[in-house]
N, C-alpha and C. Protein backbone atom coordinates (compact mmCIF):
# COMPACT_ATOMS: atom_id res chain seq x y z
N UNK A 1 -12.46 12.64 -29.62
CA UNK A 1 -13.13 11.38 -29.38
C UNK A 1 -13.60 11.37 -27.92
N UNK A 2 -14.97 10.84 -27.83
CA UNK A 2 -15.15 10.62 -26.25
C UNK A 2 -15.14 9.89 -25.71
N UNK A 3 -14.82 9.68 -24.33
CA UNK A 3 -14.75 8.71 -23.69
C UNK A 3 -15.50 7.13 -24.53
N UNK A 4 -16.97 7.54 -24.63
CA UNK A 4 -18.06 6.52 -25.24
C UNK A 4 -17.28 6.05 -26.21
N UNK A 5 -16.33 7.00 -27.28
CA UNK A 5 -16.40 6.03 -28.43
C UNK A 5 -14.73 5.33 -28.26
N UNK A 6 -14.04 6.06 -27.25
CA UNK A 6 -12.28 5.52 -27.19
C UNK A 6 -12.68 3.79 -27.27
N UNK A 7 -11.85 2.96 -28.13
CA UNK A 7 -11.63 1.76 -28.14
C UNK A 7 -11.22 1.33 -26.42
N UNK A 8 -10.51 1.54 -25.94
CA UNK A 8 -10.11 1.80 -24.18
C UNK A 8 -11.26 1.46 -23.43
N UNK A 9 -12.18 2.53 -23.64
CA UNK A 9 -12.78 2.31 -22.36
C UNK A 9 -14.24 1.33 -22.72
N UNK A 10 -14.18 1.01 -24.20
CA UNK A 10 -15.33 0.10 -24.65
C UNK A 10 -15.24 -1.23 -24.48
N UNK A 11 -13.56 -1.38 -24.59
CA UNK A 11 -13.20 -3.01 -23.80
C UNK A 11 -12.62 -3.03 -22.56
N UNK A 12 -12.37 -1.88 -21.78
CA UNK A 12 -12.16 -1.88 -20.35
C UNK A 12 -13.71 -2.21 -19.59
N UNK A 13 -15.53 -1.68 -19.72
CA UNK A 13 -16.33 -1.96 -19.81
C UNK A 13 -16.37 -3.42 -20.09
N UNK A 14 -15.99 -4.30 -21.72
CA UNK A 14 -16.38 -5.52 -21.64
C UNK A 14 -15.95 -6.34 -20.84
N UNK A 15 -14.54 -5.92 -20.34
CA UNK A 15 -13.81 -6.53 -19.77
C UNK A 15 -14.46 -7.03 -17.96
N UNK A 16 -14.82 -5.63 -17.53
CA UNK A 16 -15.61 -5.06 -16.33
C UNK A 16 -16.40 -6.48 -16.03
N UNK A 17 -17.68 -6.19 -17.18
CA UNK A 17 -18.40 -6.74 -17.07
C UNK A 17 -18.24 -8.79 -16.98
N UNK A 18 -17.15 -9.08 -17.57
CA UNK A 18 -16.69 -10.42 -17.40
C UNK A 18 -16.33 -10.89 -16.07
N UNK A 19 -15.31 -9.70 -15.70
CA UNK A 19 -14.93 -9.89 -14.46
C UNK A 19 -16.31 -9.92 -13.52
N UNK A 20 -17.19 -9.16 -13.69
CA UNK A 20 -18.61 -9.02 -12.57
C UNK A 20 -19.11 -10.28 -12.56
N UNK A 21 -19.38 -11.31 -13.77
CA UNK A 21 -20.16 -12.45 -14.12
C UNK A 21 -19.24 -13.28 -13.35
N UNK A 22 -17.60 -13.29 -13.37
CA UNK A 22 -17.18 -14.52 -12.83
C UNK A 22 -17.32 -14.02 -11.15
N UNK A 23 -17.38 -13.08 -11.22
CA UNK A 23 -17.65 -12.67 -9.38
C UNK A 23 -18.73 -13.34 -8.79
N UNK A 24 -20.11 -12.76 -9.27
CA UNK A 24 -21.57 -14.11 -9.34
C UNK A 24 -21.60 -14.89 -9.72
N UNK A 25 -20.73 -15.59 -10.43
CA UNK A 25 -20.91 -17.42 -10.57
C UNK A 25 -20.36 -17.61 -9.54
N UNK A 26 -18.99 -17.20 -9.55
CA UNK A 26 -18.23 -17.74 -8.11
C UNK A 26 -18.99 -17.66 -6.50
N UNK A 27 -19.87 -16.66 -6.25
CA UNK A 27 -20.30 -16.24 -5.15
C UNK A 27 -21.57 -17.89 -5.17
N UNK A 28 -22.38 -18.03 -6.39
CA UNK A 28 -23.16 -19.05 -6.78
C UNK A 28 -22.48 -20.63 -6.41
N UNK A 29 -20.87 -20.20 -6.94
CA UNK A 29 -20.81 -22.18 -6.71
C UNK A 29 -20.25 -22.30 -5.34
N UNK A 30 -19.77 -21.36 -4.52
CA UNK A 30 -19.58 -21.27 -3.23
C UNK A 30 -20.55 -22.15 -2.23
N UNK A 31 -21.89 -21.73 -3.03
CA UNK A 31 -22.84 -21.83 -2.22
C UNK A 31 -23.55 -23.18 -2.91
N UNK A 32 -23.01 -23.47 -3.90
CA UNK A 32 -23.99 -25.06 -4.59
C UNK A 32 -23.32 -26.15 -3.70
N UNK A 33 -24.04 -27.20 -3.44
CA UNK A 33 -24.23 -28.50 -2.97
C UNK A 33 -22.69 -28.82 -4.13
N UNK A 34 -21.50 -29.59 -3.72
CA UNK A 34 -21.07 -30.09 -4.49
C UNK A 34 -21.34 -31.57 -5.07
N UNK A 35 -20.72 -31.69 -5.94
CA UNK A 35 -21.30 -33.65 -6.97
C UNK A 35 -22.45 -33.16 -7.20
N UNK A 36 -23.31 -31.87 -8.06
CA UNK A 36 -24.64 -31.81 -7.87
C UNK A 36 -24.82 -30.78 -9.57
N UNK A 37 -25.53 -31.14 -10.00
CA UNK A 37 -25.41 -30.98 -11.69
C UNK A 37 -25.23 -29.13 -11.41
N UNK A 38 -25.88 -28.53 -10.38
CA UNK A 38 -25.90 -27.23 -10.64
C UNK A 38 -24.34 -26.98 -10.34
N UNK A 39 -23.40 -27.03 -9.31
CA UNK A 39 -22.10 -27.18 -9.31
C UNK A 39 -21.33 -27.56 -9.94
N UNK A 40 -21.52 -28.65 -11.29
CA UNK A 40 -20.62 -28.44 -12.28
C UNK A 40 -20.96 -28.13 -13.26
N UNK A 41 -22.58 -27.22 -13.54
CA UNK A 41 -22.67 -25.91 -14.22
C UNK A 41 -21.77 -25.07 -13.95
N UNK A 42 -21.84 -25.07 -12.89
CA UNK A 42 -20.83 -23.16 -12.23
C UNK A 42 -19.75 -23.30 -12.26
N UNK A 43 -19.25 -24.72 -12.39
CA UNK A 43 -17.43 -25.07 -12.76
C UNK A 43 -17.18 -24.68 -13.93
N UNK A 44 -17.87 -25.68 -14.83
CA UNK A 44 -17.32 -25.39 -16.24
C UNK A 44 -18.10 -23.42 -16.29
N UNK A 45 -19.15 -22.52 -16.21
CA UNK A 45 -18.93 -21.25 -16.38
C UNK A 45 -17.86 -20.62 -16.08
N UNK A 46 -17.75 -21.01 -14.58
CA UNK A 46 -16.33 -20.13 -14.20
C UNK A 46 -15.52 -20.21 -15.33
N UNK A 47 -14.97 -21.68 -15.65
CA UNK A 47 -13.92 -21.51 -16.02
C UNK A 47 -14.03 -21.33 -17.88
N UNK A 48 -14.85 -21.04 -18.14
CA UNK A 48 -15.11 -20.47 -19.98
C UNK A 48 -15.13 -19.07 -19.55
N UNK A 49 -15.38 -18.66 -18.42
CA UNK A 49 -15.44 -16.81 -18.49
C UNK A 49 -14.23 -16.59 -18.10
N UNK A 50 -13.36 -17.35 -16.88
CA UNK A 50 -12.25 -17.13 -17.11
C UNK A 50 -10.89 -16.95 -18.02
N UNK A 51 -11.97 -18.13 -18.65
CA UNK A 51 -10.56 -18.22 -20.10
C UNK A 51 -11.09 -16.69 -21.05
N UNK A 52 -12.57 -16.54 -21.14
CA UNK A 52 -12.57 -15.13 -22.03
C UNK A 52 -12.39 -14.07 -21.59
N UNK A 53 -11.52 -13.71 -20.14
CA UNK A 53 -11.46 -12.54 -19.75
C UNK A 53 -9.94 -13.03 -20.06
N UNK A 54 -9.12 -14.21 -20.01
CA UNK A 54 -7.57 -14.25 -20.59
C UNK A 54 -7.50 -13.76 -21.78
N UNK A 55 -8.61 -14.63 -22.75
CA UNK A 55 -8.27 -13.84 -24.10
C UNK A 55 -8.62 -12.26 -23.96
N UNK A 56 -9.42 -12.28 -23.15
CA UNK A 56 -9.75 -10.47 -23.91
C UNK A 56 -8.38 -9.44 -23.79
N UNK A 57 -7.42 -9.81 -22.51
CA UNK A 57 -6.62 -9.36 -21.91
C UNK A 57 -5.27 -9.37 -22.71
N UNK A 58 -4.96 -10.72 -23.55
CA UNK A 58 -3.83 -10.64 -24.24
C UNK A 58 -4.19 -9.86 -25.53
């Protein structure tokens, strides 16, 4: 089996990639105006990608 197809490294990748998205939202609401509709866009994202990088993990 190769790397490409190991179950391992196909959700270590999805996983990757969750973690990258909450890295750029976070870097995003750092920088939003707070009380401001785009800032509690980037709240509630953070925290739905956070919760799907918990589930992916258990």
């Amino acid at each position: 089996m190769t790397p490409a197809q190991d179950p391992f490294y196909i959700v270590k990748d999805e996983i990757q990639d969750s973690i990258d998205k909450v890295q750029d939202t976070f870097n995003q609401w750092k920088q939003a105006p707070e009380n401001t509709g785009e800032y509690v866009h980037l709240t509630r994202e953070l925290l739905t990608t956070c919760e799907s990088v918990q589930w992916q993990v258990h």
